[in-house]
Protein backbone atom coordinates (compact mmCIF):
# COMPACT_ATOMS: atom_id res chain seq x y z
CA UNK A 1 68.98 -70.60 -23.27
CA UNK A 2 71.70 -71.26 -20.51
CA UNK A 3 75.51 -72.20 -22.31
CA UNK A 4 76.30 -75.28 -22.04
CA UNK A 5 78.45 -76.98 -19.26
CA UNK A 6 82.21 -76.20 -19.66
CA UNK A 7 84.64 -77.73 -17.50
CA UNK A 8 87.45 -75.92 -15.00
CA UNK A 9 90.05 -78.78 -15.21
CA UNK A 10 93.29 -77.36 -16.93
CA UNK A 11 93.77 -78.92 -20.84
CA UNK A 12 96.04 -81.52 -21.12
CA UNK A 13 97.72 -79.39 -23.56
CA UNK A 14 97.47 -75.62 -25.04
CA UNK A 15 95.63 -76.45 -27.83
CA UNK A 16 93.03 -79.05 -26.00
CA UNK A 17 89.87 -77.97 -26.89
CA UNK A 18 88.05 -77.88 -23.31
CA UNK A 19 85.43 -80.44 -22.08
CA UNK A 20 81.72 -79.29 -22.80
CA UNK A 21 78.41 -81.18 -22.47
CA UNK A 22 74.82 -80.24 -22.94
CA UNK A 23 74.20 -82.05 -19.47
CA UNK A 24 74.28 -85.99 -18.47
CA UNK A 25 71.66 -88.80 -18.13
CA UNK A 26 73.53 -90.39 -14.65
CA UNK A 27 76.22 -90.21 -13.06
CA UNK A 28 77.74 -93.89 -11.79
CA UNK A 29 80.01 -94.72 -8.47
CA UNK A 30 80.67 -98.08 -6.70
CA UNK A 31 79.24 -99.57 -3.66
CA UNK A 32 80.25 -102.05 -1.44
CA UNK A 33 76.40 -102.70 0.09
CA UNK A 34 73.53 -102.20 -1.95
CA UNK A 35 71.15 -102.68 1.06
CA UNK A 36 73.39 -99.95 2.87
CA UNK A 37 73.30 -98.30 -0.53
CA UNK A 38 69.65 -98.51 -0.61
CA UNK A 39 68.73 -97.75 2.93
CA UNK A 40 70.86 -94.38 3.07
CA UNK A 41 70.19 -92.87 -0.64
CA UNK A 42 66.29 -94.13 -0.18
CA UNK A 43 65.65 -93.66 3.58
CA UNK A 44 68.29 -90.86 4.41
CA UNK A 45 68.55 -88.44 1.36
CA UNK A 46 65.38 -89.04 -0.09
CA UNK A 47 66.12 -90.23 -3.55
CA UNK A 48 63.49 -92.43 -5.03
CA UNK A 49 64.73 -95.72 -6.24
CA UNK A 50 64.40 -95.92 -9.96
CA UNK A 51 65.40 -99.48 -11.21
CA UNK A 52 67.38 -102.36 -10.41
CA UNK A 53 68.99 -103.91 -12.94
CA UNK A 54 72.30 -106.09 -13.34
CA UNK A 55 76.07 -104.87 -14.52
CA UNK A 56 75.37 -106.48 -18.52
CA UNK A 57 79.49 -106.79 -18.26
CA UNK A 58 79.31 -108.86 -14.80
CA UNK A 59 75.41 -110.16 -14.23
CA UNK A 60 75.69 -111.01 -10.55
CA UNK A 61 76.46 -107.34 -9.86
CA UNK A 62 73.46 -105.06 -9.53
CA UNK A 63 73.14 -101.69 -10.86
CA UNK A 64 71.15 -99.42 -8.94
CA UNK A 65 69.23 -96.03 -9.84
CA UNK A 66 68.27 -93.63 -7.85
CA UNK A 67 66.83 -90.18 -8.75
CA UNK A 68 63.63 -87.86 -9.15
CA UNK A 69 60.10 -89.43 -9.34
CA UNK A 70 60.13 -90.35 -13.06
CA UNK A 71 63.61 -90.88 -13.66
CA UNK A 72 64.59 -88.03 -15.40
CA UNK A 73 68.02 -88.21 -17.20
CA UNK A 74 70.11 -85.44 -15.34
CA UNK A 75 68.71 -86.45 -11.95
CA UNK A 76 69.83 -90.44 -11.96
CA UNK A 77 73.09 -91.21 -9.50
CA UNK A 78 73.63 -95.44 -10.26
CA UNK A 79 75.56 -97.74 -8.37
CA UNK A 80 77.40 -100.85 -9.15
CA UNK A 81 77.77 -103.33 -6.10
CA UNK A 82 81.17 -104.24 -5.90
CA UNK A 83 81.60 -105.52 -2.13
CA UNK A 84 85.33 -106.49 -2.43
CA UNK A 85 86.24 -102.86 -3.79
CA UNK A 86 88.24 -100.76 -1.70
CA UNK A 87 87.39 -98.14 0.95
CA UNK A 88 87.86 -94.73 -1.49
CA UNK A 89 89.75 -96.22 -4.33
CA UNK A 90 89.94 -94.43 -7.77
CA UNK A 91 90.88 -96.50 -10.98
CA UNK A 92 92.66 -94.80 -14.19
CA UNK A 93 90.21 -92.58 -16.01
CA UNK A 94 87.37 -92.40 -13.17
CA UNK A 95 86.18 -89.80 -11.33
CA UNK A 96 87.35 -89.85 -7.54
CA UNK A 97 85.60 -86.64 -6.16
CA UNK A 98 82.39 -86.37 -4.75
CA UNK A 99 79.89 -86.20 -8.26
CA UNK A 100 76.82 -85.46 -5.79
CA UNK A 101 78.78 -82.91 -4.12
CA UNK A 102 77.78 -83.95 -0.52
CA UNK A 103 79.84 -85.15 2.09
CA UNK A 104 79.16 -87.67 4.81
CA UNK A 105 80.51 -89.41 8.32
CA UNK A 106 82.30 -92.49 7.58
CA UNK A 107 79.66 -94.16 10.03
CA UNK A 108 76.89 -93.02 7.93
């Protein structure tokens, strides 16, 4: 049985225990264009949309899934469609590297 996930980031202090996880159901980011969204994660990369549902915090923002053919939790990326939110902006407490670990033109 593989460990589980421990995390490089230096502690916040010496005697922070360190970040683990047995693994993650999805990972979540923000989009400006969920048919842009759509088109490149469906049509592009070739991950199968999941579901479609709404932000239960904000309903007239949708939350998109994308992953593996059944949905499998560890294979799910989601996105929120914020089109107001700015080009590459991180908020306190949110993750502002690439979670997919791909990298793409800005034209893309």
């Amino acid at each position: 049985m593989a460990d589980p996930i421990v995390s490089t980031a230096p502690s916040v202090s010496s005697t922070s225990a360190p970040f683990v996880t047995e693994g993650f159901h999805h990972v979540t980011m923000v989009a400006r264009d969920a048919q842009r969204t759509l088109h490149f994660y469906r049509d592009i990369m070739g991950f199968g949309p999941v579901k479609r549902t709404v932000n239960f915090d904000v309903p007239d923002t949708y939350h998109l899934y994308f992953g593996d053919a059944v949905g499998a939790p560890g294979t799910l990326m989601t996105f929120f469609e914020w089109p107001r939110a700015p080009r590459g902006a991180g908020a306190s407490g949110e993750c502002t590297t690439s979670p997919s670990g791909s990298r793409t033109p800005p034209s893309s």
